[in-house]
N, C-alpha and C. Protein backbone atom coordinates (compact mmCIF):
# COMPACT_ATOMS: atom_id res chain seq x y z
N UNK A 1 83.04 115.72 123.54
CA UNK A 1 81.76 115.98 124.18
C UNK A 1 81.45 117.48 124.08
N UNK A 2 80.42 118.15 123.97
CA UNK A 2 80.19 119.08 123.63
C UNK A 2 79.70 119.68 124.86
N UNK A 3 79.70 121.53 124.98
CA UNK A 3 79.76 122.02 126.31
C UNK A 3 78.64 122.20 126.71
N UNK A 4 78.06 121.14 127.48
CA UNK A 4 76.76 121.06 128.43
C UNK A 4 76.69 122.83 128.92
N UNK A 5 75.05 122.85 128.64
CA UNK A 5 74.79 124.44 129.43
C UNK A 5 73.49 123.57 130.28
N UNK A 6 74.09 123.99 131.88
CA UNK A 6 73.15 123.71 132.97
C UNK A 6 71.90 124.52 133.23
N UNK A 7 71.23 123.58 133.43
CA UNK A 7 69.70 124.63 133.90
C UNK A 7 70.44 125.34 135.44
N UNK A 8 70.67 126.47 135.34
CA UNK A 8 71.08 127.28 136.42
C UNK A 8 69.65 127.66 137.66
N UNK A 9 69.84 127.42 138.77
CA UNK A 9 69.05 128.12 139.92
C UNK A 9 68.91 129.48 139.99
N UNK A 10 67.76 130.14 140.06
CA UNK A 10 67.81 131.44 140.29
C UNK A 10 69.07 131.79 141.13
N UNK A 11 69.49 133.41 140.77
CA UNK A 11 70.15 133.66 141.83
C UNK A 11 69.73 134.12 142.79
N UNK A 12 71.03 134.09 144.42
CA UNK A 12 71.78 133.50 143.84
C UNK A 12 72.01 132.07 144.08
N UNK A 13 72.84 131.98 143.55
CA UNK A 13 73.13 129.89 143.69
C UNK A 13 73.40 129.91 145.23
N UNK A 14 73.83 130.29 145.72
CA UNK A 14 74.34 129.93 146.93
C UNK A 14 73.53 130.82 148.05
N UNK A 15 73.03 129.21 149.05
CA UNK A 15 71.97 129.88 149.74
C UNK A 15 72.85 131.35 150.77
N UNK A 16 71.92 131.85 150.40
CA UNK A 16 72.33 133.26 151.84
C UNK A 16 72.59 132.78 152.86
N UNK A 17 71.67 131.79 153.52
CA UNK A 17 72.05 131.52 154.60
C UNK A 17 72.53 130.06 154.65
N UNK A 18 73.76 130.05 154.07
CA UNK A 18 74.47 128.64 153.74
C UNK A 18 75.80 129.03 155.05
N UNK A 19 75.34 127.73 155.70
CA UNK A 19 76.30 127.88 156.83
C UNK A 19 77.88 127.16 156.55
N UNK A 20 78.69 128.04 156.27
CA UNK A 20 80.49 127.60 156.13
C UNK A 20 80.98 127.39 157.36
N UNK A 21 81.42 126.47 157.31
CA UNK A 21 82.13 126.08 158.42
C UNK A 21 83.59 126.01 158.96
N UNK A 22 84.31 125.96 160.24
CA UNK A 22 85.89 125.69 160.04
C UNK A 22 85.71 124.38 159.87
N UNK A 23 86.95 123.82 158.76
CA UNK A 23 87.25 122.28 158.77
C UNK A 23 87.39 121.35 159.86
N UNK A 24 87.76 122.01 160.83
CA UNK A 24 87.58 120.62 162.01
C UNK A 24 85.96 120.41 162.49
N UNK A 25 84.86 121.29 162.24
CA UNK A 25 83.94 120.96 162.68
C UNK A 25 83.26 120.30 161.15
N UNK A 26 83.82 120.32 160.50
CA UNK A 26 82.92 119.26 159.28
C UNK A 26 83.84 117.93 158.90
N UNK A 27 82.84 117.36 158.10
CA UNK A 27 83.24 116.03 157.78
C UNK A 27 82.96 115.02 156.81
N UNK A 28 83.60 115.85 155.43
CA UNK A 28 83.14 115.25 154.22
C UNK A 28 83.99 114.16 153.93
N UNK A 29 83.36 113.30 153.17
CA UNK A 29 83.75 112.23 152.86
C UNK A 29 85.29 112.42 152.47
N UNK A 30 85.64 111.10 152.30
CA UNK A 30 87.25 110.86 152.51
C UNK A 30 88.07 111.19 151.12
N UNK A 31 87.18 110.77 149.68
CA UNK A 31 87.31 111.41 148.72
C UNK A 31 87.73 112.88 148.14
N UNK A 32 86.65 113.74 149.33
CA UNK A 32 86.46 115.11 148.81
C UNK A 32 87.71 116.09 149.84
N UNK A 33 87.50 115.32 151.02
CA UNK A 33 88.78 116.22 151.81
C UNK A 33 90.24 116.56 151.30
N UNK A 34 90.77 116.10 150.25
CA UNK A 34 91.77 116.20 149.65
C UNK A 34 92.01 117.63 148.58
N UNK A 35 90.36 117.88 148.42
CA UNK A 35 89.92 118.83 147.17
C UNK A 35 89.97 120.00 147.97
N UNK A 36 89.15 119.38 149.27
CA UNK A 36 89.10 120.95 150.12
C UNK A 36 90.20 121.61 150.73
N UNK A 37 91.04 120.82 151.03
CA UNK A 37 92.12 120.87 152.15
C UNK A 37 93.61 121.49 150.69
N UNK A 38 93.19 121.31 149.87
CA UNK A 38 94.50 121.75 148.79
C UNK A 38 94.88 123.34 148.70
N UNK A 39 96.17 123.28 149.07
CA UNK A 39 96.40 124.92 149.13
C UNK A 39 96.65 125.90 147.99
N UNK A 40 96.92 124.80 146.74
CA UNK A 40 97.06 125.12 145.60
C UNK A 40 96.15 125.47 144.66
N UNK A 41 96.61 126.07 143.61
CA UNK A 41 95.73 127.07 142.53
C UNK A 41 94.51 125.43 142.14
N UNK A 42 93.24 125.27 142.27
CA UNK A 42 92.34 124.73 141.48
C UNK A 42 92.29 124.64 139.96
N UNK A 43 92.91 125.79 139.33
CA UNK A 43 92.64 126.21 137.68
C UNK A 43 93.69 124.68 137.19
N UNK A 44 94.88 124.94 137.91
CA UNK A 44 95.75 123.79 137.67
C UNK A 44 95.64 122.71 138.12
N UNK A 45 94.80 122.44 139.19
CA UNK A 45 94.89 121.24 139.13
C UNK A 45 93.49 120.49 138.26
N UNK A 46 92.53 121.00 138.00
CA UNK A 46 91.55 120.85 137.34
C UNK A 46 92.17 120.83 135.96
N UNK A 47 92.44 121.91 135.14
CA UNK A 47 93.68 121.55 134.01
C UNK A 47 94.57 120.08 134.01
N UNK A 48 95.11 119.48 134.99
CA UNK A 48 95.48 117.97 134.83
C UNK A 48 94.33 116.87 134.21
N UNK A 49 93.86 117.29 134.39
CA UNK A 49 92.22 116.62 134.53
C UNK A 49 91.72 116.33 133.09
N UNK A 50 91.74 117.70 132.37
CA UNK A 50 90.96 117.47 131.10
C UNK A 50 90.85 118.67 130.27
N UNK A 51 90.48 118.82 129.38
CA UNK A 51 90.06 120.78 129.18
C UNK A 51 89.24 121.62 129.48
N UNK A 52 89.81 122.77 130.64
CA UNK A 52 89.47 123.55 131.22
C UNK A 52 88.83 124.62 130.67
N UNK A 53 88.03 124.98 130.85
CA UNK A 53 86.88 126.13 130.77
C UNK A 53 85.97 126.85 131.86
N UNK A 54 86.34 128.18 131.59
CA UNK A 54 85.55 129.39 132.59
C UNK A 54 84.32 129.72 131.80
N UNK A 55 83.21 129.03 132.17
CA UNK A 55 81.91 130.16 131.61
C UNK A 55 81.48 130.88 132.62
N UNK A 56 81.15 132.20 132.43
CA UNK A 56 80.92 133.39 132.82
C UNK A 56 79.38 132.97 133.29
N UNK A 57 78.46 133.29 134.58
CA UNK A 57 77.40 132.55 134.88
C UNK A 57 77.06 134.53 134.74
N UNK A 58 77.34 134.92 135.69
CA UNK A 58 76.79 136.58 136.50
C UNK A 58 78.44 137.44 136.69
N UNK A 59 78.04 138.65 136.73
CA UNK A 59 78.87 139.45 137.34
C UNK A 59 78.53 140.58 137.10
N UNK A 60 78.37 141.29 138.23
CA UNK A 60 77.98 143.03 138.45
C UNK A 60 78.44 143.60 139.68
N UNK A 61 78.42 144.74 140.15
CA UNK A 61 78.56 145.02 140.74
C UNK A 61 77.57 145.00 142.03
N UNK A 62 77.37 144.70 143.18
CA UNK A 62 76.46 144.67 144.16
C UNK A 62 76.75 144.21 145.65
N UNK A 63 75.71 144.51 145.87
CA UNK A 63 75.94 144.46 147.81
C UNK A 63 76.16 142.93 148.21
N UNK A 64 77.32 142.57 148.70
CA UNK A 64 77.79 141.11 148.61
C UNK A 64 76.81 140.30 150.07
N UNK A 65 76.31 139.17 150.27
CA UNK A 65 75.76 138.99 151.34
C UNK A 65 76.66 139.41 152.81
N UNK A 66 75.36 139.46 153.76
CA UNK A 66 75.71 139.85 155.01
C UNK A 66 77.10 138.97 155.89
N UNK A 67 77.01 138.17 155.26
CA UNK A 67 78.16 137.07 156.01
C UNK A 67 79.34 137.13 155.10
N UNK A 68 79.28 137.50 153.79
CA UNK A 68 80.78 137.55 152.95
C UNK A 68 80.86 139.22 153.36
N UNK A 69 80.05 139.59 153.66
CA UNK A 69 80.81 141.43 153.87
C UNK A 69 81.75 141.44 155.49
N UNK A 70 80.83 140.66 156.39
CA UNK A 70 81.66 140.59 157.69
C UNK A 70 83.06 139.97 157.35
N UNK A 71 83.21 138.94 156.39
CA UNK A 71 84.61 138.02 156.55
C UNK A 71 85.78 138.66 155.48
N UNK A 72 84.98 139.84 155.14
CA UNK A 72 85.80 141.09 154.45
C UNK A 72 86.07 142.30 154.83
N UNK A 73 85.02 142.41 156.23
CA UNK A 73 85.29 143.77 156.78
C UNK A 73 84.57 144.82 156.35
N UNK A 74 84.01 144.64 155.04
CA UNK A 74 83.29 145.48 154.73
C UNK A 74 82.72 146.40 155.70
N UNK A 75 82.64 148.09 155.26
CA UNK A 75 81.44 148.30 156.04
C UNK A 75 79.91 148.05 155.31
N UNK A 76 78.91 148.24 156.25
CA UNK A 76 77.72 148.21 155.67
C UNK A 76 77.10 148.99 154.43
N UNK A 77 76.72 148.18 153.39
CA UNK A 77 76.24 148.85 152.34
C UNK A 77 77.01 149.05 151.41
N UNK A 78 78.24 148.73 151.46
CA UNK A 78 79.29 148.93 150.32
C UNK A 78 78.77 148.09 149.49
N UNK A 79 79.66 148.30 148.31
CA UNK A 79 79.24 147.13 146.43
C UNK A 79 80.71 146.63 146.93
N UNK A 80 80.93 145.40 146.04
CA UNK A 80 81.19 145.07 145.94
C UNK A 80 81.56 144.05 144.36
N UNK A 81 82.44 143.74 143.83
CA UNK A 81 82.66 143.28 142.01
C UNK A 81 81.83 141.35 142.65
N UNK A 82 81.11 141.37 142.05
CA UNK A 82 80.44 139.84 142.34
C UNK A 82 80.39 139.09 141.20
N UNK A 83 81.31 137.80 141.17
CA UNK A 83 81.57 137.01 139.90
C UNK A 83 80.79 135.63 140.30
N UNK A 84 80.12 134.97 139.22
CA UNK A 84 80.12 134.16 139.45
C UNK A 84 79.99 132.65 137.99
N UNK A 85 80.54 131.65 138.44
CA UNK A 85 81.22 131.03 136.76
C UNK A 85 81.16 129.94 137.21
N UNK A 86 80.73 128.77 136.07
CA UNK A 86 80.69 127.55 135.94
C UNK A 86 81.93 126.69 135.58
N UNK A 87 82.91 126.14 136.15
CA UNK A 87 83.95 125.44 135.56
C UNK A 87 84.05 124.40 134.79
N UNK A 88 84.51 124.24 133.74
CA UNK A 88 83.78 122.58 132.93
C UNK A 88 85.82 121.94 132.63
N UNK A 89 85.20 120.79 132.45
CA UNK A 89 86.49 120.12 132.47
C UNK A 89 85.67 119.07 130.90
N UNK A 90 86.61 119.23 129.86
CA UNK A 90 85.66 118.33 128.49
C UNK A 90 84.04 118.43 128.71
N UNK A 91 84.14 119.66 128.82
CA UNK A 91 82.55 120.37 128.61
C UNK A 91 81.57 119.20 129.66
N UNK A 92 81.98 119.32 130.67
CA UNK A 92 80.82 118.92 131.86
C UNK A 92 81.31 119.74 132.81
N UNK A 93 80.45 120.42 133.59
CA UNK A 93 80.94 121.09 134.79
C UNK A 93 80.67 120.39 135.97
N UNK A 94 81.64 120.92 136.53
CA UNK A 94 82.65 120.10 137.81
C UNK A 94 82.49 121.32 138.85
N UNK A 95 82.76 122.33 138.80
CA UNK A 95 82.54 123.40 139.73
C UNK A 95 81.82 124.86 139.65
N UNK A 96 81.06 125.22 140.89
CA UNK A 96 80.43 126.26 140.15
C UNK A 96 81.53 127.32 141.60
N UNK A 97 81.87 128.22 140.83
CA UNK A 97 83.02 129.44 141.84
C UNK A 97 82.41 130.80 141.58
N UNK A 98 82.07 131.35 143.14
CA UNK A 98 81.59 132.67 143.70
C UNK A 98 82.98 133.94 143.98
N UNK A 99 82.75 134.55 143.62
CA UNK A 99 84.24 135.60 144.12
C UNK A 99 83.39 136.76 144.49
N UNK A 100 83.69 137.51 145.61
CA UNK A 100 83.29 138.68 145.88
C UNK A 100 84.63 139.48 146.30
N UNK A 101 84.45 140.72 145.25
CA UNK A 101 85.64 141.37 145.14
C UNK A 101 85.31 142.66 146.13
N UNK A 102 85.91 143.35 147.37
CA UNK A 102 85.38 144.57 147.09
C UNK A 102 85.89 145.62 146.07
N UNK A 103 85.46 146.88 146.17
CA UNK A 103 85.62 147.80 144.93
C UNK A 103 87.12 148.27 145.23
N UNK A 104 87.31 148.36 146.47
CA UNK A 104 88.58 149.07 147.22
C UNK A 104 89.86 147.98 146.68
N UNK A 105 89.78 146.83 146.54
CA UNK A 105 90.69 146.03 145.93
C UNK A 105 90.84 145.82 144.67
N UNK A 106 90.11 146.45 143.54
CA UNK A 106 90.36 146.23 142.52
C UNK A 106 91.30 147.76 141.90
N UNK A 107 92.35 148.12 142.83
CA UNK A 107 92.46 149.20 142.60
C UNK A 107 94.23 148.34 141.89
N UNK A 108 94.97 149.75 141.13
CA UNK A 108 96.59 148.95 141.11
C UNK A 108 96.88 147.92 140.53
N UNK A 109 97.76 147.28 140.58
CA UNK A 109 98.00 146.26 139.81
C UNK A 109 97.05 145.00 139.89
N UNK A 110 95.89 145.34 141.42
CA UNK A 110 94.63 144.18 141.46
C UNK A 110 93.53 144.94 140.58
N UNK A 111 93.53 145.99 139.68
CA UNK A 111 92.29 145.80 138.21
C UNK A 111 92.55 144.84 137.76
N UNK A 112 93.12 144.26 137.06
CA UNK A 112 92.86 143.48 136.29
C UNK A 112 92.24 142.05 137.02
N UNK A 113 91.96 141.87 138.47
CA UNK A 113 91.28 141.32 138.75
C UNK A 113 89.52 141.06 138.77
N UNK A 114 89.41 142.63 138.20
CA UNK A 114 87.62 142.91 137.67
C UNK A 114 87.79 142.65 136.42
N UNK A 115 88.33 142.22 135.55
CA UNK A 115 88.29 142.41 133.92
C UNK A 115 88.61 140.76 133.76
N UNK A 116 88.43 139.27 134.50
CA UNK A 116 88.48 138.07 134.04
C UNK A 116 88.03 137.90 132.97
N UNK A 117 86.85 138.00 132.66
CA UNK A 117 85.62 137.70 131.14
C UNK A 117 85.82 135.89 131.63
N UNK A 118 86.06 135.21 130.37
CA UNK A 118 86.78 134.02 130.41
C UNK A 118 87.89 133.25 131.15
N UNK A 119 88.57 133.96 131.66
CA UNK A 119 89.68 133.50 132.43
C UNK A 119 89.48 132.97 133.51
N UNK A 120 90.52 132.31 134.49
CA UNK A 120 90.28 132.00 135.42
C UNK A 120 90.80 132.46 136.50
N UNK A 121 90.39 133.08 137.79
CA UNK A 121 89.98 134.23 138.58
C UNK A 121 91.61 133.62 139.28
N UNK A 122 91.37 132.30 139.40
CA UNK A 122 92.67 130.87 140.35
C UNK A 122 93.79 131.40 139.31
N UNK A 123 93.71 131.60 138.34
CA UNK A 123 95.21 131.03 137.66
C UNK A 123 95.74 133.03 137.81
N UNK A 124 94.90 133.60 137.79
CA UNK A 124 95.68 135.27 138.12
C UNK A 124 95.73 135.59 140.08
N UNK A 125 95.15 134.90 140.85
CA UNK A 125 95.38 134.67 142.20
C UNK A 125 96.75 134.45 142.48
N UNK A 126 97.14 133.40 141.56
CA UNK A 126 98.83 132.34 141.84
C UNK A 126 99.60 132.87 141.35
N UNK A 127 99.73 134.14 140.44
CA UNK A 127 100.72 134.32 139.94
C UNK A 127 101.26 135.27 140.64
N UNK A 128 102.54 135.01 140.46
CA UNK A 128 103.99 135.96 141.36
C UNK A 128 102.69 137.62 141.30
N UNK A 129 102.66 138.06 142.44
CA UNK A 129 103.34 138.15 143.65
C UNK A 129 101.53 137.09 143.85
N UNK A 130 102.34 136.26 144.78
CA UNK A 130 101.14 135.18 144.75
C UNK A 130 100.06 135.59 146.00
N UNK A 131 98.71 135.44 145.66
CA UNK A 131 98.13 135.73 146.88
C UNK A 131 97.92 134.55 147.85
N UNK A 132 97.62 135.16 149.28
CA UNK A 132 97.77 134.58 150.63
C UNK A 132 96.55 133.84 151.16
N UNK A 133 96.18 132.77 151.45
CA UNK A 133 95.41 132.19 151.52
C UNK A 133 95.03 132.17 153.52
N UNK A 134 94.05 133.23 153.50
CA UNK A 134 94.24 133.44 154.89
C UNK A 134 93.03 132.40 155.80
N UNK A 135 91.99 132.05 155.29
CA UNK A 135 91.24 131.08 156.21
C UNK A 135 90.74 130.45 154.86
N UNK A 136 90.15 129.71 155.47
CA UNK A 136 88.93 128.77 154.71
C UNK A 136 87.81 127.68 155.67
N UNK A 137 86.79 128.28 154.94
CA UNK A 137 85.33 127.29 155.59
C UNK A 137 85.06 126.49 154.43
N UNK A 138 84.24 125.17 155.10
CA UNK A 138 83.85 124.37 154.36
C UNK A 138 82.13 124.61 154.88
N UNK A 139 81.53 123.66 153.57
CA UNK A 139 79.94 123.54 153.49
C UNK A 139 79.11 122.06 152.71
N UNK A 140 78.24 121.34 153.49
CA UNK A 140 77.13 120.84 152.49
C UNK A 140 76.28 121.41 151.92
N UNK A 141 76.40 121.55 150.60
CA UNK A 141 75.53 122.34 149.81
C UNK A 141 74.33 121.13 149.55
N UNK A 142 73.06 121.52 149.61
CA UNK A 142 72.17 120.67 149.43
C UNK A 142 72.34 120.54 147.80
N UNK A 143 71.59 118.85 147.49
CA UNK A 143 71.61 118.69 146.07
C UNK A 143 70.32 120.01 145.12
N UNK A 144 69.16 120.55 145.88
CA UNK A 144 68.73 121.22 145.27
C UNK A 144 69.13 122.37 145.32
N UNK A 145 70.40 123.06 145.40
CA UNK A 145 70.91 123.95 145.49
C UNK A 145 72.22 124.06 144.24
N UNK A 146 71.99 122.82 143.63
CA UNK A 146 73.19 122.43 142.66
C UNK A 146 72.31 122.86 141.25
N UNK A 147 73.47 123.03 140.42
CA UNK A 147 72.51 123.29 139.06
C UNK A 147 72.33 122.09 138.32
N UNK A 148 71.63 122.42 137.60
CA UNK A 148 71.78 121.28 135.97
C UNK A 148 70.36 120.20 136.82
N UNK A 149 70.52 119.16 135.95
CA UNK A 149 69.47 117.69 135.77
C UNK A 149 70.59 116.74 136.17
N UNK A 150 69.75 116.14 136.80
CA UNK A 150 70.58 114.53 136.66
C UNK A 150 71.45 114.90 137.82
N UNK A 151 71.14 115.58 139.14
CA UNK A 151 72.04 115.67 140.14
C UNK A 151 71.96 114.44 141.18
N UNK A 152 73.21 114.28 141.43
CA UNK A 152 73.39 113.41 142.24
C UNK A 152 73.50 113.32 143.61
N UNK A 153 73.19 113.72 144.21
CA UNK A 153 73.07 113.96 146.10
C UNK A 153 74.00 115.21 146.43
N UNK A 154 74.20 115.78 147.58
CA UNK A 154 74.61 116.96 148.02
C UNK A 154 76.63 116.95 147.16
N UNK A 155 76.93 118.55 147.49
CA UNK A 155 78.30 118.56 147.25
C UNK A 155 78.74 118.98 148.42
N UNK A 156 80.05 119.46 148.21
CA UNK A 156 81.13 120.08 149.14
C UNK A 156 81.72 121.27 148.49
N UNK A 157 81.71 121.64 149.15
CA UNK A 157 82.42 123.37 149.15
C UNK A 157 83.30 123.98 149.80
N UNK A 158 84.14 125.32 149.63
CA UNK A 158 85.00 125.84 150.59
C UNK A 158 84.85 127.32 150.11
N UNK A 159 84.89 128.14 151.11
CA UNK A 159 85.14 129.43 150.76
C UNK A 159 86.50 130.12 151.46
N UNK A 160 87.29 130.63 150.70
CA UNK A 160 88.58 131.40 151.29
C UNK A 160 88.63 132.35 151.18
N UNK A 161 89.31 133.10 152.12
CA UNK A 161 89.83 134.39 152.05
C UNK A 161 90.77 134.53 151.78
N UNK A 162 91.13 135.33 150.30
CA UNK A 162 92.49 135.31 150.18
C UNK A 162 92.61 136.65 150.11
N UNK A 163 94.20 137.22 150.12
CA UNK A 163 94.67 138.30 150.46
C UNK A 163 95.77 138.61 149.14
N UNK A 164 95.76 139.49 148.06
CA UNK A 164 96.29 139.74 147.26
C UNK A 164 97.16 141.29 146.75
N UNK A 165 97.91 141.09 146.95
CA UNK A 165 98.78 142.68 147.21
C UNK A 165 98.10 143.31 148.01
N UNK A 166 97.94 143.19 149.78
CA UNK A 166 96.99 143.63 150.32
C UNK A 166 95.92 143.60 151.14
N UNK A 167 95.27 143.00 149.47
CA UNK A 167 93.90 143.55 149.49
C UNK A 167 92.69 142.08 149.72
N UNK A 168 91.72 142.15 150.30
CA UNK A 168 91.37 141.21 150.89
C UNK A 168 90.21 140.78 149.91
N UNK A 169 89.83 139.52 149.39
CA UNK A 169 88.61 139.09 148.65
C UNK A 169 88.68 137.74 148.71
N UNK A 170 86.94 137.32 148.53
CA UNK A 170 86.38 135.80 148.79
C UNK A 170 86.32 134.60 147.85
N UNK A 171 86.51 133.72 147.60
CA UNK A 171 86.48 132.69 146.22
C UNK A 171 85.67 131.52 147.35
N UNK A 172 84.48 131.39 146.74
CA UNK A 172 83.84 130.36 147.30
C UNK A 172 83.73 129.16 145.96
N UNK A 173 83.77 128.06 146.47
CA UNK A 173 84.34 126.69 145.10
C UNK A 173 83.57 125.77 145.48
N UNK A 174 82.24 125.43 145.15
CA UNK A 174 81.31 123.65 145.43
C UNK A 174 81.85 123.16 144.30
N UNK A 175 82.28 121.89 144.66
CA UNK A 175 83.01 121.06 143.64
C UNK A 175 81.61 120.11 143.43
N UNK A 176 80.87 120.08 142.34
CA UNK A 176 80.15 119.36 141.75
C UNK A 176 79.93 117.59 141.73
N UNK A 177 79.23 117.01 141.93
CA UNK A 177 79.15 115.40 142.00
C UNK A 177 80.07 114.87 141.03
N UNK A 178 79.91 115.75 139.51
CA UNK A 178 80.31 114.64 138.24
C UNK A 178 82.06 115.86 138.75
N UNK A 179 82.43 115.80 139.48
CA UNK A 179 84.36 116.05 139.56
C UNK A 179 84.36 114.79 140.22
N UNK A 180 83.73 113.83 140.68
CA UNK A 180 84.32 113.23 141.76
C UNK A 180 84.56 111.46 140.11
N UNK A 181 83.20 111.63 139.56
CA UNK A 181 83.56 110.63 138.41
C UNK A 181 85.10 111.21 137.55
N UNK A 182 84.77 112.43 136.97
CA UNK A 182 85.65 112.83 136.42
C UNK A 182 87.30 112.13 136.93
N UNK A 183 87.87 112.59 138.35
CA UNK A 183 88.91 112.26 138.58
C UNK A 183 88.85 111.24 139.36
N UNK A 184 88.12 110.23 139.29
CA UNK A 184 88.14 108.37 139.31
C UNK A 184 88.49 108.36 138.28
N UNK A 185 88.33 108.49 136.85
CA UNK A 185 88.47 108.27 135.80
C UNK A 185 90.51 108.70 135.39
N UNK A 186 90.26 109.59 136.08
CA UNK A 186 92.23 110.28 135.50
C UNK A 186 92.81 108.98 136.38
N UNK A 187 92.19 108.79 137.52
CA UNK A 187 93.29 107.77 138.45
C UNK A 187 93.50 106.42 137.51
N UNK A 188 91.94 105.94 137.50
CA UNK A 188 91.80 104.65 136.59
C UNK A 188 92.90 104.26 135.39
């Protein structure tokens, strides 16, 4: 199958005022809680799946929203490294992933966390010295908030804070409608 390019939403994809939640106050279907609730690297377990691919959507440097700067501490007005990438599994995408880096963490052996291009942001997170997975919120992302044609009703999402030699940065992950066909299909 060849690698679908989605009609993308202006940015950014993710509403500003998209309310994340703690997991006990939400309640996604019984399917998806397994996706959210996993403490493990995504790159790999999506890799079981099928062939994995990072396309590069955005990334620049800029003022990260008002609610990812509080759950970073930021002070006001700082930049911040802002990634953002489409995940495809046999060229359909399955997830679209937000990272807001601040500048102060990409310092040391975390540069090479601003220089992904292609890679995947999950599979250099996990590696020895592994980073710390300090909270996570979940979200219904409305279906018109999803990219591409042919969407299928709302997704699910999680955003974490993880902590990496350190240094503190955000990976927000809506797992897409067509992941949920996708891995019916690996079980099948």
């Amino acid at each position: 199958m060849a690698d679908t390019a989605p009609t993308f939403q202006p940015r950014p994809f993710l509403d500003r005022q998209l309310r994340w939640r703690l997991p006990a106050l939400c309640a996604p279907p019984a399917h998806i809680r397994p996706w959210l609730a996993d403490t493990g690297s995504l790159t790999r377990r999506l890799q079981r799946l099928g062939r994995f691919r990072v396309n590069p959507v955005h990334q620049a440097v800029e003022r990260p929203s008002a609610s990812e700067a509080a759950l970073l501490a930021m002070p006001p007005r700082q930049h911040a490294l802002v990634r953002e990438v489409l995940l495809s599994l046999d060229g359909q995408t399955v997830v679209y992933a937000r990272s807001v880096l601040p500048l102060d963490s990409l310092s040391g052996a975390n540069r090479v966390l601003g220089h992904m291009a292609r890679r995947s942001l999950g599979a250099e997170l996990f590696k020895a010295p592994s980073a710390r997975r300090e909270a996570v919120w979940y979200a219904r992302v409305p279906d018109s908030r999803l990219p591409g044609a042919g969407r299928t009703g709302a997704a699910w999402g999680r955003q974490s804070r993880f902590r990496k030699r350190g240094k503190a940065l955000l990976v927000a992950e809506v797992f897409l409608p067509s992941l949920w066909t996708m891995a019916a299909q690996a079980v099948d």
